[in-house]
N, C-alpha and C. Protein backbone atom coordinates (compact mmCIF):
# COMPACT_ATOMS: atom_id res chain seq x y z
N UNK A 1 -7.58 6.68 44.19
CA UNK A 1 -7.81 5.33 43.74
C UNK A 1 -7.50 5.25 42.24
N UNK A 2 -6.41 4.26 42.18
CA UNK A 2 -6.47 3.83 40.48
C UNK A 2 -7.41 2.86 40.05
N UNK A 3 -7.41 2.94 38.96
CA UNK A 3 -8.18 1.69 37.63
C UNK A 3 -7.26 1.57 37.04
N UNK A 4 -6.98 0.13 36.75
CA UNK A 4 -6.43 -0.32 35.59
C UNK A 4 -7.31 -0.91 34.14
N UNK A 5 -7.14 0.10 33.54
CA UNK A 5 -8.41 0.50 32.01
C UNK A 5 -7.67 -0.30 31.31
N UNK A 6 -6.56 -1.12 31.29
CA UNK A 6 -6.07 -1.89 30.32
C UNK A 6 -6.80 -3.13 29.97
N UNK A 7 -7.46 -3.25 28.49
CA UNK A 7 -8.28 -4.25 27.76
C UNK A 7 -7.01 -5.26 27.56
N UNK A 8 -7.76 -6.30 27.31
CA UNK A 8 -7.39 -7.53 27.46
C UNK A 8 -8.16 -8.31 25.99
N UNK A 9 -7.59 -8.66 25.23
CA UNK A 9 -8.43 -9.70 24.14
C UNK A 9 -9.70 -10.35 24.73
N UNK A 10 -9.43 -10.84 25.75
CA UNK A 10 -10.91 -12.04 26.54
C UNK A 10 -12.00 -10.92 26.59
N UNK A 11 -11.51 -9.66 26.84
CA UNK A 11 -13.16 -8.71 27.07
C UNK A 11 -13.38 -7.63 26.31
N UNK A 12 -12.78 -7.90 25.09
CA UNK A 12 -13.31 -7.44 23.83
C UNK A 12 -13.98 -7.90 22.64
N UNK A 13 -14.62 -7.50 22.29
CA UNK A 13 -15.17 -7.89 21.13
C UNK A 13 -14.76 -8.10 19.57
N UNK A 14 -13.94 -6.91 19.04
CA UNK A 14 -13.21 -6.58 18.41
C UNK A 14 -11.37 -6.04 18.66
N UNK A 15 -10.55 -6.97 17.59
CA UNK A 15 -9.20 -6.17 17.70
C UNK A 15 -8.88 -5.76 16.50
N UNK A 16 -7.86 -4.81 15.89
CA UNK A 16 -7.70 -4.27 14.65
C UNK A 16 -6.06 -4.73 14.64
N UNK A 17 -5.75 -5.43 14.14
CA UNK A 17 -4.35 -5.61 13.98
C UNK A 17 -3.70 -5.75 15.23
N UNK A 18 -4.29 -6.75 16.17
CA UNK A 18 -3.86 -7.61 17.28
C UNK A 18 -3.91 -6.76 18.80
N UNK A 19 -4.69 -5.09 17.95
CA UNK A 19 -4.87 -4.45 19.21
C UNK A 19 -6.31 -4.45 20.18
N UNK A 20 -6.79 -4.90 20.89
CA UNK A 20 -8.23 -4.52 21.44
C UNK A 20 -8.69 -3.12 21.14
N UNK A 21 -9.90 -2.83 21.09
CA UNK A 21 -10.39 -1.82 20.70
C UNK A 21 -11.64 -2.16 21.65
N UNK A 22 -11.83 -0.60 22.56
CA UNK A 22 -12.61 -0.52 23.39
C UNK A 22 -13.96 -0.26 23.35
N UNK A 23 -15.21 -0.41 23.71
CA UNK A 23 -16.37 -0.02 23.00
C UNK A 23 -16.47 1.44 22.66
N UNK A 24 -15.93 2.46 23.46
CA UNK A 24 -16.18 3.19 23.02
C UNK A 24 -15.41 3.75 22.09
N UNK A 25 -14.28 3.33 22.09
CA UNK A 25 -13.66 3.66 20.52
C UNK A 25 -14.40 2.90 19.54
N UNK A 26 -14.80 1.96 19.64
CA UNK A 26 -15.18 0.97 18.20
C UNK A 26 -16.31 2.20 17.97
N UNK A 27 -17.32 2.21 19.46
CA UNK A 27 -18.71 3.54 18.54
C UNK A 27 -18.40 4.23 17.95
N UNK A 28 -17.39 5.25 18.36
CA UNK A 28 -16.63 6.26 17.47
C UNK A 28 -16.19 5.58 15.93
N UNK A 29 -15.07 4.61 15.99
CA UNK A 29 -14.84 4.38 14.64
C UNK A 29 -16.22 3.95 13.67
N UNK A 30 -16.81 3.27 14.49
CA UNK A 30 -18.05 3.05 13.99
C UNK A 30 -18.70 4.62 12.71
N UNK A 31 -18.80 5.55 13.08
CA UNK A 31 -19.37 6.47 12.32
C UNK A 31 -18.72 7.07 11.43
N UNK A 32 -17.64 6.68 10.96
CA UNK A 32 -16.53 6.42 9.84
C UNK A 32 -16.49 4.93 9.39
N UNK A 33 -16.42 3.97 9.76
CA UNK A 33 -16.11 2.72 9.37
C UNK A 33 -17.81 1.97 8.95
N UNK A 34 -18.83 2.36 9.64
CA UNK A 34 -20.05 1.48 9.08
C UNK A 34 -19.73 0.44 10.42
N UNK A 35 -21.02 -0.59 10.89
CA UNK A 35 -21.07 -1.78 11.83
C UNK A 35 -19.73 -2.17 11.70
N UNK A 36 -19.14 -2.21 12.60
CA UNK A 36 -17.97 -3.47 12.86
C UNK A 36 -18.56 -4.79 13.95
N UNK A 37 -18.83 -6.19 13.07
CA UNK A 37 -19.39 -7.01 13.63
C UNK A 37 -18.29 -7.71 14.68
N UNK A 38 -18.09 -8.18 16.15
CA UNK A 38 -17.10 -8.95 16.50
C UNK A 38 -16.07 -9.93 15.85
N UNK A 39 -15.24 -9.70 16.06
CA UNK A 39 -14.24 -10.50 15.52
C UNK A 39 -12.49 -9.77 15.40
N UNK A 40 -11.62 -10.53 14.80
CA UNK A 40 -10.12 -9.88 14.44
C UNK A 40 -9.42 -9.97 13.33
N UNK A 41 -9.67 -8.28 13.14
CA UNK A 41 -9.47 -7.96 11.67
C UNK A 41 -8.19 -7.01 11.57
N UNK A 42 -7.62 -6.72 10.31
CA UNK A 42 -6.39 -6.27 10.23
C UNK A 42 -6.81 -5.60 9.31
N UNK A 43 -6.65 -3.99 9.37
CA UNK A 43 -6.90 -2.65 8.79
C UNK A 43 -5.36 -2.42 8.36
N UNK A 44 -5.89 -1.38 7.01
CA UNK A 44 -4.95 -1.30 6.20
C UNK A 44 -5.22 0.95 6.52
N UNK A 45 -4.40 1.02 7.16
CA UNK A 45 -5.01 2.47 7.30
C UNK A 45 -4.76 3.42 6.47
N UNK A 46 -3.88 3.29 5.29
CA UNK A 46 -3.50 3.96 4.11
C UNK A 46 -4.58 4.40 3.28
N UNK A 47 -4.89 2.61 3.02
CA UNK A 47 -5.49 2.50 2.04
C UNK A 47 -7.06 2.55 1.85
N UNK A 48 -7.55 1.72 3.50
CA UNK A 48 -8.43 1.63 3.74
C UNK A 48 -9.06 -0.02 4.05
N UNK A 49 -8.41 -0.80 3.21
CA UNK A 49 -8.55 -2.38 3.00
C UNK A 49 -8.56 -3.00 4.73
N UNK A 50 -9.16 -3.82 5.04
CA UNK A 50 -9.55 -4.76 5.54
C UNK A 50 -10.14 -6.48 5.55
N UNK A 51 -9.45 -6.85 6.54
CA UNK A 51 -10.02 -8.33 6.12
C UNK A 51 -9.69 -9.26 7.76
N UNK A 52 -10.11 -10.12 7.99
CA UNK A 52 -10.08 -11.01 8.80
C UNK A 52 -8.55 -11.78 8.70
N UNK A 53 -8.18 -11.41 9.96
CA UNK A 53 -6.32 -11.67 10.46
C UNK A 53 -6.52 -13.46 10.08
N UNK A 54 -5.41 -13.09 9.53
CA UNK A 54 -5.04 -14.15 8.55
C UNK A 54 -5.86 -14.48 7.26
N UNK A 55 -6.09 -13.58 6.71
CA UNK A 55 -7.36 -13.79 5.45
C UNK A 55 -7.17 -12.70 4.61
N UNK A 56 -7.38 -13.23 3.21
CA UNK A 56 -7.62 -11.89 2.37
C UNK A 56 -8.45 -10.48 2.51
N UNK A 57 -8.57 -10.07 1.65
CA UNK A 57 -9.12 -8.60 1.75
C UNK A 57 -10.44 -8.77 1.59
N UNK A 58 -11.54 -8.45 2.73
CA UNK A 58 -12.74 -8.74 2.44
C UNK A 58 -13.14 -7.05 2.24
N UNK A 59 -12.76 -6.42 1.93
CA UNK A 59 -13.23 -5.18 1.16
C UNK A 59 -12.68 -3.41 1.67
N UNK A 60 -12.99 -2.51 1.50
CA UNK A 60 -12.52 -1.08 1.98
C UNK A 60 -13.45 -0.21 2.57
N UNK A 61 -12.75 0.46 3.85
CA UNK A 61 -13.79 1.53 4.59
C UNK A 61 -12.46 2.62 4.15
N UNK A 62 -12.98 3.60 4.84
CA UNK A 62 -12.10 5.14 5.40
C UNK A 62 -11.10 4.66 5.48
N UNK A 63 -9.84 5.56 4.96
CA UNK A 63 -8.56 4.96 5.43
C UNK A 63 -8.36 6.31 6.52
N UNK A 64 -7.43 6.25 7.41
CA UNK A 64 -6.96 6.73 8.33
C UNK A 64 -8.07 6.57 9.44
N UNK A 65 -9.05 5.98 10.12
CA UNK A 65 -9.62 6.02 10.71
C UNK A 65 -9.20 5.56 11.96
N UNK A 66 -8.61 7.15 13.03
CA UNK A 66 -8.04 6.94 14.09
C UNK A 66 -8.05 5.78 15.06
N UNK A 67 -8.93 5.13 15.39
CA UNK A 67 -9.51 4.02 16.13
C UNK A 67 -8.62 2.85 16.18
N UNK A 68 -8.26 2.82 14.84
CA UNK A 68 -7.82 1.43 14.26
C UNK A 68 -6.78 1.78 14.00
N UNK A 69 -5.92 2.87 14.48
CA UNK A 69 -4.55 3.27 13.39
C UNK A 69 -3.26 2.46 14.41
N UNK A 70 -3.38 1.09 13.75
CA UNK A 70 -2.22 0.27 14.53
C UNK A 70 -1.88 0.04 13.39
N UNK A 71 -0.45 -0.28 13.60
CA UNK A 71 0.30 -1.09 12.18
C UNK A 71 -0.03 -2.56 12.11
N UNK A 72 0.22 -2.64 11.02
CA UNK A 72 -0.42 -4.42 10.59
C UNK A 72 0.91 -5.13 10.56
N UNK A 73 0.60 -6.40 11.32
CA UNK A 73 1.22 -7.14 10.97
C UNK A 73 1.63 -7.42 9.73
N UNK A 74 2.88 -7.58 9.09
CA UNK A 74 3.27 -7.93 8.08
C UNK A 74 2.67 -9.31 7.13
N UNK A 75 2.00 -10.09 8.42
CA UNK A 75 1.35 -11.68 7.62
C UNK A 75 0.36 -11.59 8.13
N UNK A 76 -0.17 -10.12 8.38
CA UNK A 76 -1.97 -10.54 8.66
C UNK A 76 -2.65 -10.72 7.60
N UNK A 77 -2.48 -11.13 6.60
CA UNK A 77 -3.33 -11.59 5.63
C UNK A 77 -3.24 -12.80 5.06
N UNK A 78 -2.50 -13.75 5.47
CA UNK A 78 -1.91 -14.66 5.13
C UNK A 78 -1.13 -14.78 3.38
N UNK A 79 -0.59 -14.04 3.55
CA UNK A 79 0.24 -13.31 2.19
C UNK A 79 1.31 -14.78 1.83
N UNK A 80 1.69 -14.73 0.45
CA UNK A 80 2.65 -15.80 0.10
C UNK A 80 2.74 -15.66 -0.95
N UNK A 81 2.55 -14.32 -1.46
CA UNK A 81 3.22 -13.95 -2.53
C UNK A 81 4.70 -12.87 -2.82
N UNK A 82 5.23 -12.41 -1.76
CA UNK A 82 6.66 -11.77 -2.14
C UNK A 82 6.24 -10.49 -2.20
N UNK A 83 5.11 -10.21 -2.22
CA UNK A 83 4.68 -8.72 -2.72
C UNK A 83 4.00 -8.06 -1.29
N UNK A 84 4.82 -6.59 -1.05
CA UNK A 84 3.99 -6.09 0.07
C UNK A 84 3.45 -4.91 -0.41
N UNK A 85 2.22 -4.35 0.16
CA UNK A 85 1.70 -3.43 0.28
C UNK A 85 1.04 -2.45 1.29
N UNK A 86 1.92 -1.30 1.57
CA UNK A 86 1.43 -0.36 2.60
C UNK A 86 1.78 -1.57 3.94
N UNK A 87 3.28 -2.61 3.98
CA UNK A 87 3.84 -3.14 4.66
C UNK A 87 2.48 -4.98 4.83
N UNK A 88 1.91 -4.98 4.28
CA UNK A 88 1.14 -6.33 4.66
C UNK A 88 1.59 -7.02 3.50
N UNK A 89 2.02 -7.92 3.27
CA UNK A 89 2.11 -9.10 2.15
C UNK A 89 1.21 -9.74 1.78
N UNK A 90 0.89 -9.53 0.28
CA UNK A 90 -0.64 -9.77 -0.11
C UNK A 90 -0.75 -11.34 -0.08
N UNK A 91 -1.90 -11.53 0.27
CA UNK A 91 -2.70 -12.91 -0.41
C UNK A 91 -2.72 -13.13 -1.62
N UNK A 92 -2.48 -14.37 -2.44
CA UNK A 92 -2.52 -14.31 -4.24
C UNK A 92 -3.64 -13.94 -4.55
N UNK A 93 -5.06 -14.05 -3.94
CA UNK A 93 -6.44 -13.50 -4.35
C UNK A 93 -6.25 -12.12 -4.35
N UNK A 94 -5.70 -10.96 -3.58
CA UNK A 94 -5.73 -9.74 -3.71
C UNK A 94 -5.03 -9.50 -4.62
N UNK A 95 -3.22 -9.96 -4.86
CA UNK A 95 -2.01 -9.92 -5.67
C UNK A 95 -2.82 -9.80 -7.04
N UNK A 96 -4.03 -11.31 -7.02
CA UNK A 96 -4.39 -11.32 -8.26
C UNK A 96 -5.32 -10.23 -8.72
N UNK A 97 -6.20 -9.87 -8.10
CA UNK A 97 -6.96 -8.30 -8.37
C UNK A 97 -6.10 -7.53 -9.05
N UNK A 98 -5.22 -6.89 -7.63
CA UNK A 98 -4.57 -5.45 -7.92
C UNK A 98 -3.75 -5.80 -9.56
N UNK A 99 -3.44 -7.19 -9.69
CA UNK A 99 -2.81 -6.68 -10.75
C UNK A 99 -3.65 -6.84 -11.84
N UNK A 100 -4.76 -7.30 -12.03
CA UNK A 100 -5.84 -6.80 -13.39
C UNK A 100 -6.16 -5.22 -13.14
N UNK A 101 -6.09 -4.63 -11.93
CA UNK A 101 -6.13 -3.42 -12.25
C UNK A 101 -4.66 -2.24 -12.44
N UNK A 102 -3.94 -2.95 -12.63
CA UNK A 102 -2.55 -2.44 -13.60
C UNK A 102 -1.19 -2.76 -12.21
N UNK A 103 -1.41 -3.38 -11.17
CA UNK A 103 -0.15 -3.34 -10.63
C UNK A 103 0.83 -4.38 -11.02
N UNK A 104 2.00 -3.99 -11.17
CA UNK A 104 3.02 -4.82 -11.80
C UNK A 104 3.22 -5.91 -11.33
N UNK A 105 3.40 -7.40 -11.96
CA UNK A 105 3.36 -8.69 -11.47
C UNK A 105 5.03 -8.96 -11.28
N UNK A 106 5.38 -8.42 -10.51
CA UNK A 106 6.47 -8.90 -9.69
C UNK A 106 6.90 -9.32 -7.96
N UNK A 107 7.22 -9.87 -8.14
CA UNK A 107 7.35 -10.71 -6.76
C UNK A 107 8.54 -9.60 -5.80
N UNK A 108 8.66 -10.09 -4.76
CA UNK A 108 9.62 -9.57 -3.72
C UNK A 108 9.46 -7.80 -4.35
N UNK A 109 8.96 -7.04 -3.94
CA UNK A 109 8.38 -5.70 -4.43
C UNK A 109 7.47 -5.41 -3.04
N UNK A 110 7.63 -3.74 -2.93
CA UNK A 110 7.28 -3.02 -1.76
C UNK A 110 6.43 -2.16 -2.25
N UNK A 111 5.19 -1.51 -2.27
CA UNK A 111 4.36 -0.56 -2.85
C UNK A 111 3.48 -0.09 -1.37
N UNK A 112 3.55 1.45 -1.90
CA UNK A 112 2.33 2.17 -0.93
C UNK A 112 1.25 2.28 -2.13
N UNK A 113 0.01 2.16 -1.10
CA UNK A 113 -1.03 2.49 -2.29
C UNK A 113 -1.45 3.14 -1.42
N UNK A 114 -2.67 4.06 -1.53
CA UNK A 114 -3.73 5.09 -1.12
C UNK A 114 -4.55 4.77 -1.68
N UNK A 115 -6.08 5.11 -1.12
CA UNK A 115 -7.52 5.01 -1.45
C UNK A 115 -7.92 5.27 -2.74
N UNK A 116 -6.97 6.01 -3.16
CA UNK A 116 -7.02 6.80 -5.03
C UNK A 116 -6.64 6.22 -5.58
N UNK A 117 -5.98 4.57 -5.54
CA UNK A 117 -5.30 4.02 -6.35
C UNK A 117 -3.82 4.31 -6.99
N UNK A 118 -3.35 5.61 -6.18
CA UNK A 118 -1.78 5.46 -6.77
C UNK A 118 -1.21 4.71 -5.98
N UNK A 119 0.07 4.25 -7.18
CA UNK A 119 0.73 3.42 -6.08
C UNK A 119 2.07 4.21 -6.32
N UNK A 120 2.95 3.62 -5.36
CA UNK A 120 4.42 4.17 -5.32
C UNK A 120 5.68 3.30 -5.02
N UNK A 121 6.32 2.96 -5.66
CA UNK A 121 7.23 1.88 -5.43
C UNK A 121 8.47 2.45 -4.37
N UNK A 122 7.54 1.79 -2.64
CA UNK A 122 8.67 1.59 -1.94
C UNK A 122 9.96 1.83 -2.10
N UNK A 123 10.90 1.45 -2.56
CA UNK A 123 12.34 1.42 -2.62
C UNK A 123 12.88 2.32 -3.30
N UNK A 124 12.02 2.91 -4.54
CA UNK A 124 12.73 3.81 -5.22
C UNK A 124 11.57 5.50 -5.15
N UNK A 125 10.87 5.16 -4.52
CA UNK A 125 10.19 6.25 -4.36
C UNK A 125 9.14 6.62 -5.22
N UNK A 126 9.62 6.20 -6.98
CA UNK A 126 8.88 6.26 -8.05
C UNK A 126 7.50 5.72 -7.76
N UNK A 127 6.55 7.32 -8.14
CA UNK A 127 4.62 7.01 -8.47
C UNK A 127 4.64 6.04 -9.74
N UNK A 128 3.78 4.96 -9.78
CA UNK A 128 3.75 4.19 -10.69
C UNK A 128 2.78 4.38 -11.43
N UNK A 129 2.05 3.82 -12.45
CA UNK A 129 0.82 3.74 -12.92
C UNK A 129 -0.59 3.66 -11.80
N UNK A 130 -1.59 4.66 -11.94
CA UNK A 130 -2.44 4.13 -10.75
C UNK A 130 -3.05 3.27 -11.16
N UNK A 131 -3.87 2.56 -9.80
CA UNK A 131 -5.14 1.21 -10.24
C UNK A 131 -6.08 2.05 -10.48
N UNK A 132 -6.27 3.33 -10.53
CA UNK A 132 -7.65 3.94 -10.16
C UNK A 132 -8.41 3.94 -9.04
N UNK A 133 -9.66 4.50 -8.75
CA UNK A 133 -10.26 5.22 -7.85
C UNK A 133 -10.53 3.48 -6.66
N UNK A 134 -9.97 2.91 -5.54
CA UNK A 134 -10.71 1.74 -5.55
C UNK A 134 -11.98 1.68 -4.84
N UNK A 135 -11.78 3.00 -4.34
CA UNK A 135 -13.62 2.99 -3.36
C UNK A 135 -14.23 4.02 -3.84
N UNK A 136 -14.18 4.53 -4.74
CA UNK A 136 -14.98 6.37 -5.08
C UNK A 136 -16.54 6.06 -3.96
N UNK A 137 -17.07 5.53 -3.84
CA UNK A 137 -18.21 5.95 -3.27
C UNK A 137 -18.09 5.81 -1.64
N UNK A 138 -16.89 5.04 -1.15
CA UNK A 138 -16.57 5.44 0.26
C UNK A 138 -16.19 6.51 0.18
N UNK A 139 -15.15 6.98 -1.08
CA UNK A 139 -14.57 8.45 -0.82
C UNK A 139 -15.57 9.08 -0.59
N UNK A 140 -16.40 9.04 -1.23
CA UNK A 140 -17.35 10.12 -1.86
C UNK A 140 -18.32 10.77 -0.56
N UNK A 141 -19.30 9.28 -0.39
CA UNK A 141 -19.57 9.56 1.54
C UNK A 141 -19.40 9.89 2.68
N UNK A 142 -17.17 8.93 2.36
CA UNK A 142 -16.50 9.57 3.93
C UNK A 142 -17.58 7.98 4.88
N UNK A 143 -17.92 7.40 4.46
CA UNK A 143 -18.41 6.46 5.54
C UNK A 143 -17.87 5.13 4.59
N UNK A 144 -17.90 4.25 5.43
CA UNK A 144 -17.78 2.24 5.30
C UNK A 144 -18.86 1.60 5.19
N UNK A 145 -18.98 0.52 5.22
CA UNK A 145 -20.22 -0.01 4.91
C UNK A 145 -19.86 -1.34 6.01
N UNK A 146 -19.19 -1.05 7.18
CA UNK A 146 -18.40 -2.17 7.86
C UNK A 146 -17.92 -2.86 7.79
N UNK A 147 -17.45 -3.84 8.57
CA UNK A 147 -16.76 -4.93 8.91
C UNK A 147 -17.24 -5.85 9.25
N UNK A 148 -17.31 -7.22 9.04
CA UNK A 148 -17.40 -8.39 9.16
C UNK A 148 -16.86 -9.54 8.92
N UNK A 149 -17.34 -10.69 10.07
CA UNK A 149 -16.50 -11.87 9.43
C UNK A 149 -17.18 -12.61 8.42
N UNK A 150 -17.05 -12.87 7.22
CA UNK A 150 -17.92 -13.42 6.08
C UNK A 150 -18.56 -14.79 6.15
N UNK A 151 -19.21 -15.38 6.06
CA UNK A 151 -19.76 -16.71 6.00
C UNK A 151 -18.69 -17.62 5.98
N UNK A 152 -17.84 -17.32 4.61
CA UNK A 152 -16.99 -18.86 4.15
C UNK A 152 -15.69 -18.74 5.31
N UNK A 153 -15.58 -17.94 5.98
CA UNK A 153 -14.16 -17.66 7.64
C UNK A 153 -15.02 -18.21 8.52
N UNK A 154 -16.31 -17.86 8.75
CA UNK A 154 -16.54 -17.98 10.36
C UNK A 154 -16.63 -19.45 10.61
């Protein structure tokens, strides 16, 4: 006898970048990531960043946290600034962060960042100036403090 174990959006609770995520994976990511409250969010698995699909960055867990390791949509953040990072195109609220913490204000530009704040310019390969540490105390723990959808989204 088969089962067909294939999840479906309608009987999940949570998706990570348009994928369902099953309860028992979410428990698992759960003890790396902190509560993940219902809803659909788009993980940044590099870096760690997260936020509600189509929405800015509502903050950072663990990056690589198997569970969630789908690629992001390129406009899950509702990006409209020219600038991508670790392939998502930022929102001007994040654009505007990262660059008080030293990333270069140029438009149409490709950057990997990591949890440590280096960044690396896509196209030419060149490490740039880092932003610095952006989660030291997730690093530091190895845990999240979860996921949620924030008051001013839901």
């Amino acid at each position: 006898m088969k089962f067909n174990l294939q999840l479906s959006m309608d009987s999940v609770k949570v998706s990570i970048n348009g994928h369902p995520i099953s309860e028992r994976a979410l428990r698992k990511a759960e003890k790396k990531a902190g509560p993940v409250s219902p809803g659909s969010y788009w993980y940044d698995q590099r870096a760690g960043f997260w936020g509600v699909m189509g929405h800015e960055c509502s903050g950072i867990i663990p990056p690589f946290i198997k569970e969630f390791s789908y690629s992001m949509p390129k406009n899950c953040a509702g990006g409209n600034t020219g600038v991508l990072v670790n392939g998502r195109e930022l929102h001007q609220k994040d654009f505007d962060l990262l660059v008080k913490r030293g990333l270069q204000r140029f438009s149409e530009k490709s950057y990997t960042v990591d949890i440590s704040g280096n960044v690396i310019d896509a196209a030419t390969g060149d490490k740039l100036r880092s932003l610095g540490k952006l989660a030291p105390t997730i690093e530091k723990m190895k845990r999240g403090f979860g996921m949620h959808v924030p008051e001013e989204i839901s």
